[in-house]
Protein backbone atom coordinates (compact mmCIF):
# COMPACT_ATOMS: atom_id res chain seq x y z
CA UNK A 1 18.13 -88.31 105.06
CA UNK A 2 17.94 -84.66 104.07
CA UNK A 3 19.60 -82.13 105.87
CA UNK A 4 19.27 -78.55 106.12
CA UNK A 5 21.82 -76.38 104.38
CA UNK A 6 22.06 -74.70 107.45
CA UNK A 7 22.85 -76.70 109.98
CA UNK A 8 25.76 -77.87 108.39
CA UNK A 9 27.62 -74.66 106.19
CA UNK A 10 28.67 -71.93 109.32
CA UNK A 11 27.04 -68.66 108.79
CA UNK A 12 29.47 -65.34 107.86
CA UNK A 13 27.25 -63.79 109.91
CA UNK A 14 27.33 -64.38 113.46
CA UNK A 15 24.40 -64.29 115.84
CA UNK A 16 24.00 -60.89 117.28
CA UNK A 17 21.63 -62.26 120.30
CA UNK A 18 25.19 -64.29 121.19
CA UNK A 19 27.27 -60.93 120.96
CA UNK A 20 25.30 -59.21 123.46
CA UNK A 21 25.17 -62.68 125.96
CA UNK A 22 28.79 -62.85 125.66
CA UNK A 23 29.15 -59.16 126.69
CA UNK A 24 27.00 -59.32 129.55
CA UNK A 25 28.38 -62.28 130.62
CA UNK A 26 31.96 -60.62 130.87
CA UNK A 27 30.63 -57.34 131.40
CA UNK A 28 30.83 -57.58 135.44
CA UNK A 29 34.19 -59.08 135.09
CA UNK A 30 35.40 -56.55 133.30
CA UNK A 31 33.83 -53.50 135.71
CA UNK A 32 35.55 -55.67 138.57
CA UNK A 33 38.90 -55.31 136.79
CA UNK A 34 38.73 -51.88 136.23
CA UNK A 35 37.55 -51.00 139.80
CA UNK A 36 40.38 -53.17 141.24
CA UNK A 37 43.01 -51.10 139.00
CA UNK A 38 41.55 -47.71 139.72
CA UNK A 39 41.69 -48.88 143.61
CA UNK A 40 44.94 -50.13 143.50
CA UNK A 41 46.48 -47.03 142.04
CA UNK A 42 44.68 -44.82 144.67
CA UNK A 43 46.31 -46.96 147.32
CA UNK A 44 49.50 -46.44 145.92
CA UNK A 45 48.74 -43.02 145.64
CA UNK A 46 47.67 -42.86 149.31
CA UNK A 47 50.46 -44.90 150.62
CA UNK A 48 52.77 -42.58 148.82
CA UNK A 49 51.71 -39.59 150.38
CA UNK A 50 52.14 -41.08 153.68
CA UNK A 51 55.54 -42.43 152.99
CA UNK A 52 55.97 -38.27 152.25
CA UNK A 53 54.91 -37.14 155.55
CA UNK A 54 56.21 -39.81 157.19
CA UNK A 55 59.84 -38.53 155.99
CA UNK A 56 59.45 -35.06 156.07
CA UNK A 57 58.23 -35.47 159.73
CA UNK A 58 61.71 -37.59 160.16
CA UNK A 59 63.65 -35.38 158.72
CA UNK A 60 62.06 -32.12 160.89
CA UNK A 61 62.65 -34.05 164.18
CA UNK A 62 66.38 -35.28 163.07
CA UNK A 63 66.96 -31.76 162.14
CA UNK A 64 65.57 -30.74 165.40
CA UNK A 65 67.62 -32.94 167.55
CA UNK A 66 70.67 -32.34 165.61
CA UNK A 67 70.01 -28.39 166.69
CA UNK A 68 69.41 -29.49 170.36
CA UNK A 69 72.11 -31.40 169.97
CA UNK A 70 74.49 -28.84 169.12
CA UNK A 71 73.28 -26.28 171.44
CA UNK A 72 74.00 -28.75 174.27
CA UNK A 73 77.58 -29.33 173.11
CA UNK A 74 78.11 -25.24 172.87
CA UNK A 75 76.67 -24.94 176.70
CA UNK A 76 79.35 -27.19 177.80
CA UNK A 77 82.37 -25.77 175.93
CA UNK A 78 80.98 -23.07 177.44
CA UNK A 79 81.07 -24.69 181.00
CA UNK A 80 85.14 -26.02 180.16
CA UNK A 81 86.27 -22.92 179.24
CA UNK A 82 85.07 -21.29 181.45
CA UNK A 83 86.65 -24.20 183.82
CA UNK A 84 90.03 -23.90 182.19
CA UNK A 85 90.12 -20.33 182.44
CA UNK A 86 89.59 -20.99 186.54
CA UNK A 87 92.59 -23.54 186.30
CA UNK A 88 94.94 -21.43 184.51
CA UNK A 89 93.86 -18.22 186.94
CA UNK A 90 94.65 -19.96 189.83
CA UNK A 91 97.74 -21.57 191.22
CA UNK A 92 95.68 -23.76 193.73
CA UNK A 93 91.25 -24.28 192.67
CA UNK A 94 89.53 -25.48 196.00
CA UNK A 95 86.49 -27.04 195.88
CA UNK A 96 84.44 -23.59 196.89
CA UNK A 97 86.13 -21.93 194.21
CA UNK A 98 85.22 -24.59 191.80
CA UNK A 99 81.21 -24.91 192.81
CA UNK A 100 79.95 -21.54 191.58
CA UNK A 101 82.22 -21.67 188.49
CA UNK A 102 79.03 -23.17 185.99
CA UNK A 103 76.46 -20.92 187.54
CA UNK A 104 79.05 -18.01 186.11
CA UNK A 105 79.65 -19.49 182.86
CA UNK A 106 75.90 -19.86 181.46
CA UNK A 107 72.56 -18.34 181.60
CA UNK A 108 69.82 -19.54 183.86
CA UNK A 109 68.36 -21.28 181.39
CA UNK A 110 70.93 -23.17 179.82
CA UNK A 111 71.62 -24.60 183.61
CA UNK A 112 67.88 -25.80 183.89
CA UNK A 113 67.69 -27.02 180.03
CA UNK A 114 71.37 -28.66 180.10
CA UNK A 115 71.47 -29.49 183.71
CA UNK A 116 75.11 -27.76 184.21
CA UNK A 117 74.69 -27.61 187.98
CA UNK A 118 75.29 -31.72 187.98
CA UNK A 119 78.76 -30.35 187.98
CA UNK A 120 78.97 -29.07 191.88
């Protein structure tokens, strides 16, 4: 039985048809990897940004409210001073003396926005 030298001492030199089948075999494994990173990190990215907006829109309406907030709570100090100033005028305060007291104490508009005249 003779052999070829070949077949049984590995080459140093390996096949460069193999190289390029190996490549191309991973190849679209490797474009798939690097798509799903790159679209990962602009959903991040993306999510982020919402996340932002999401806040700063939270934080404008909070800061809103709070403001709302504290002109309500001004309107009717505004509406019990004015009350204690009637109570410490008057020996007796009768109930027609009492009525017209809010519409006195605050603009118009803070009656409509505040709804002061639930106090008749």
């Amino acid at each position: 039985m003779h052999m070829k030298a070949n077949t049984l001492i590995p080459s140093s030199h390996p096949n460069p048809g193999a190289a390029k089948l190996h490549l191309v075999r991973f190849l679209p494994l490797l474009i798939l990897a690097v798509s799903l990173i790159i679209t990962h990190q602009l959903w991040q990215d993306a999510r982020q940004n919402a996340m932002q907006y999401l806040q700063a829109d939270f934080d404008s309406r909070v800061h809103e409210a709070a403001i709302r907030t504290e002109r309500r709570m001004a309107a009717y100090e505004q509406v019990l001073r004015g009350a204690r100033g009637l109570f410490a005028a008057s020996v007796s305060v009768e109930r027609d003396e009492f009525t017209p007291m809010p519409v006195r104490c605050v603009s118009k508009k803070t009656i409509r926005v505040f709804g002061v005249l639930a106090l008749r």
